[in-house]
N, C-alpha and C. Protein backbone atom coordinates (compact mmCIF):
# COMPACT_ATOMS: atom_id res chain seq x y z
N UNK A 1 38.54 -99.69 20.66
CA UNK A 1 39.93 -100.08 20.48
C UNK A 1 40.50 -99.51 19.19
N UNK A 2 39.95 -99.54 18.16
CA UNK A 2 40.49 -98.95 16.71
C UNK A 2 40.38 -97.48 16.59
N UNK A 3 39.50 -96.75 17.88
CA UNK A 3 39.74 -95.39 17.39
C UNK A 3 40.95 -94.89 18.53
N UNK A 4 41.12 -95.03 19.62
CA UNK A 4 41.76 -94.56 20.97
C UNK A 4 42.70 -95.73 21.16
N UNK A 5 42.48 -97.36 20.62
CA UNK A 5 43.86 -97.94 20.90
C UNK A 5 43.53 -98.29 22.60
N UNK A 6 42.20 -98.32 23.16
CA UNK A 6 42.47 -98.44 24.19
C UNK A 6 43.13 -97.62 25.54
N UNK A 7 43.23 -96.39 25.68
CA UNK A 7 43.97 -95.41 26.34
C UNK A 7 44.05 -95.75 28.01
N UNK A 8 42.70 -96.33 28.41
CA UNK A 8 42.86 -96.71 29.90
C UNK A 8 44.07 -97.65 30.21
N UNK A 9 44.48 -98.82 29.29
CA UNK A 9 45.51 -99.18 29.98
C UNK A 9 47.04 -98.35 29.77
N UNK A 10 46.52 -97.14 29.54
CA UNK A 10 47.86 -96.13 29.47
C UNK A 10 47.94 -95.38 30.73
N UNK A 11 46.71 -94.70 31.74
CA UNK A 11 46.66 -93.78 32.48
C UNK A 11 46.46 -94.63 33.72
N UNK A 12 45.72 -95.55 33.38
CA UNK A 12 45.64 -96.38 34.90
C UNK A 12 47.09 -96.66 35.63
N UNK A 13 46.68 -96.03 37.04
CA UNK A 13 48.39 -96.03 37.46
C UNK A 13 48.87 -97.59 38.10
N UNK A 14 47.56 -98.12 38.20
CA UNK A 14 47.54 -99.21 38.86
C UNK A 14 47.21 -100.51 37.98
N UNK A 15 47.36 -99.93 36.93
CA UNK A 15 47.32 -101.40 35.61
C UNK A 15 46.33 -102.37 35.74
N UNK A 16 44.64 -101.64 35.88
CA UNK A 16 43.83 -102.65 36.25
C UNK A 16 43.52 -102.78 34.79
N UNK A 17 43.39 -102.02 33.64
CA UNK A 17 43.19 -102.33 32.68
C UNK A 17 44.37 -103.09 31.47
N UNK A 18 44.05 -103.68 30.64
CA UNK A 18 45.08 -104.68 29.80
C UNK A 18 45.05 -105.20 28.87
N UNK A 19 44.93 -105.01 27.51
CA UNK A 19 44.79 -105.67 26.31
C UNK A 19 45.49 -107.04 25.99
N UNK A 20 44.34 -108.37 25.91
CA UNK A 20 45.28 -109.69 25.81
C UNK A 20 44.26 -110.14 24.53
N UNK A 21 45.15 -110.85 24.26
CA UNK A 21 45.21 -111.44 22.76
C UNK A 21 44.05 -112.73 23.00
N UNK A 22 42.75 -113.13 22.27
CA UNK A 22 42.13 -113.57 22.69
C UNK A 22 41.70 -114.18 21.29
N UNK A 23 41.62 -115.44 20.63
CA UNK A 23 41.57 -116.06 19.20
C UNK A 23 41.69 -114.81 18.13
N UNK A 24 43.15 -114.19 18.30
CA UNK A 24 43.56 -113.32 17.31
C UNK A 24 43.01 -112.32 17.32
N UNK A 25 42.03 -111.62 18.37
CA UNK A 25 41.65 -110.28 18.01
C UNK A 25 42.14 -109.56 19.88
N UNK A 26 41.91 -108.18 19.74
CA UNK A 26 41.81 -107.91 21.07
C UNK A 26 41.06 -108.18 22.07
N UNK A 27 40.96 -108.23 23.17
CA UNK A 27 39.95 -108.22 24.59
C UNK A 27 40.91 -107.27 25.73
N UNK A 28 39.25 -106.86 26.07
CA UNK A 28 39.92 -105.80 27.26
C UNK A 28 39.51 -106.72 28.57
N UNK A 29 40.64 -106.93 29.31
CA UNK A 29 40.61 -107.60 30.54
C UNK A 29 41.43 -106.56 32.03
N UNK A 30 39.97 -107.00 32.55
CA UNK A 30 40.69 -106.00 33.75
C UNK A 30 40.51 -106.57 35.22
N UNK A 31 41.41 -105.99 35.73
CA UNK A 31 42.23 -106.91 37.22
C UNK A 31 41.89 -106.20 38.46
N UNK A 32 40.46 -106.26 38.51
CA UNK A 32 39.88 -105.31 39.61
C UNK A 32 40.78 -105.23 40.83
N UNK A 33 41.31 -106.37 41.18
CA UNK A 33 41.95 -106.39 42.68
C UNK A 33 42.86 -105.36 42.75
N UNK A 34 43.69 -105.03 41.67
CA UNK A 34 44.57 -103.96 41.10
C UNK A 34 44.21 -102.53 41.32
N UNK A 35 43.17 -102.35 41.49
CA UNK A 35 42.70 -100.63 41.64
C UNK A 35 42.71 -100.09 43.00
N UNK A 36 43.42 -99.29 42.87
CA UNK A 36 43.86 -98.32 44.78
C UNK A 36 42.97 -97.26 44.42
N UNK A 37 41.53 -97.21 43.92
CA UNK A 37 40.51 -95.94 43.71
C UNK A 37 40.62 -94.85 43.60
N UNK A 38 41.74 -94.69 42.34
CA UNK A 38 42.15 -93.31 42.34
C UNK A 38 41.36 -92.01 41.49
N UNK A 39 40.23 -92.82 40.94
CA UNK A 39 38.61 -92.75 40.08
C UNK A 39 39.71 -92.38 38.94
N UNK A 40 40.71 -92.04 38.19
CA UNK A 40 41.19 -91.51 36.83
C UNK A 40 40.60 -92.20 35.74
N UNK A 41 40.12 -93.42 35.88
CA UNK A 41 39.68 -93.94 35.08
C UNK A 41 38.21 -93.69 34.35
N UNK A 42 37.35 -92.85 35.40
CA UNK A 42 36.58 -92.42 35.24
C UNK A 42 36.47 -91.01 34.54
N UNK A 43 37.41 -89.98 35.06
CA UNK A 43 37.72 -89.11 34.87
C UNK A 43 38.68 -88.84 33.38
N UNK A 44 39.42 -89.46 33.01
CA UNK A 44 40.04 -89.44 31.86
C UNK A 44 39.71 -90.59 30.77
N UNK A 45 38.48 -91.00 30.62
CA UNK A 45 38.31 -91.89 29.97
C UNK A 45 37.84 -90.90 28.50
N UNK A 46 38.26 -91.00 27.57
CA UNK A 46 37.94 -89.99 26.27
C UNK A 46 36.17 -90.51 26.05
N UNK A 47 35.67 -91.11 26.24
CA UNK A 47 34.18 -91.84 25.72
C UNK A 47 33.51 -91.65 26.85
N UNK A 48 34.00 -91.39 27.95
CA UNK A 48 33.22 -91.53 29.52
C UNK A 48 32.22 -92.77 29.45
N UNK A 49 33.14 -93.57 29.21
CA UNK A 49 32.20 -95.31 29.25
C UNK A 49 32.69 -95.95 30.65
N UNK A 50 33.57 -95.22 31.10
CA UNK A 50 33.51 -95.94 32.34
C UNK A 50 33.20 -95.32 33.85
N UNK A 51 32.55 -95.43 34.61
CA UNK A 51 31.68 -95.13 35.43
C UNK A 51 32.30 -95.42 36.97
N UNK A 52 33.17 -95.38 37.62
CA UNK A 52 33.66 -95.68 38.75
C UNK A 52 32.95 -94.97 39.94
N UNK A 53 32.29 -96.34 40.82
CA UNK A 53 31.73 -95.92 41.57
C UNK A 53 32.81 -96.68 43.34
N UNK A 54 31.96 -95.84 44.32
CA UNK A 54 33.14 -96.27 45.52
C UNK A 54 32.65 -97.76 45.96
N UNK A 55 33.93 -98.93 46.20
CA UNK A 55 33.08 -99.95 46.61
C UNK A 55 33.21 -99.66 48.45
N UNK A 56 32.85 -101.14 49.31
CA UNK A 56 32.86 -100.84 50.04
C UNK A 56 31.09 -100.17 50.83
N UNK A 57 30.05 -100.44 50.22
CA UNK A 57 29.21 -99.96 51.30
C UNK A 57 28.78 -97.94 50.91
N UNK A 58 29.03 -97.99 49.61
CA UNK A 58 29.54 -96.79 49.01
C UNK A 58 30.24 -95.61 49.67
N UNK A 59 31.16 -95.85 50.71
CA UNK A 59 31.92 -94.88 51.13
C UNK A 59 33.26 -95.13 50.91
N UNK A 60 33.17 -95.37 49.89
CA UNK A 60 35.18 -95.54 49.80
C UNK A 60 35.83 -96.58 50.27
N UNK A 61 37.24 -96.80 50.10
CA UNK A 61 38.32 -98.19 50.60
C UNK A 61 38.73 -97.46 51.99
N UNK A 62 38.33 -98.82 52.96
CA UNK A 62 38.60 -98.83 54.25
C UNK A 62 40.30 -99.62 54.96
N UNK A 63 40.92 -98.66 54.45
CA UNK A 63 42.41 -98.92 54.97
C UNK A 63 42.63 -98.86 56.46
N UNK A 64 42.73 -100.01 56.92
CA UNK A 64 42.98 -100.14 58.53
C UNK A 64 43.88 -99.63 59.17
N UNK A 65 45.09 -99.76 58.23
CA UNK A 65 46.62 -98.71 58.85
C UNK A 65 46.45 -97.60 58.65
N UNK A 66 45.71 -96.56 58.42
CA UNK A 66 46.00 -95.38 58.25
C UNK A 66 45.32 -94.48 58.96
């Protein structure tokens, strides 16, 4: 957080990531239900600390309408 400020909740298009105020310091809280698997988070993470893998049975999100 003090060197990057946190950048995932900048690129995530789907705002699963979120900085909330937690007894006066930061916490990173994130809103899994929120992610349409667009992996960026994985991909543009400056530290590559985050690791996005497919859920689902590991083949990806199973959209019924499409």
């Amino acid at each position: 957080y003090k060197e990057y400020a946190s950048p995932e909740t900048r690129y995530c298009p789907a705002g699963v990531y979120e900085i909330v105020e937690e007894n006066g310091s930061p916490r990173l809280k994130i809103n899994a239900a929120n992610c349409v698997h667009c992996k960026t988070c994985d991909i543009k993470d400056p530290t590559q600390n985050i690791t996005w893998i497919c859920p689902v049975c590991a083949s990806g999100p199973d959209y019924g309408g499409m």
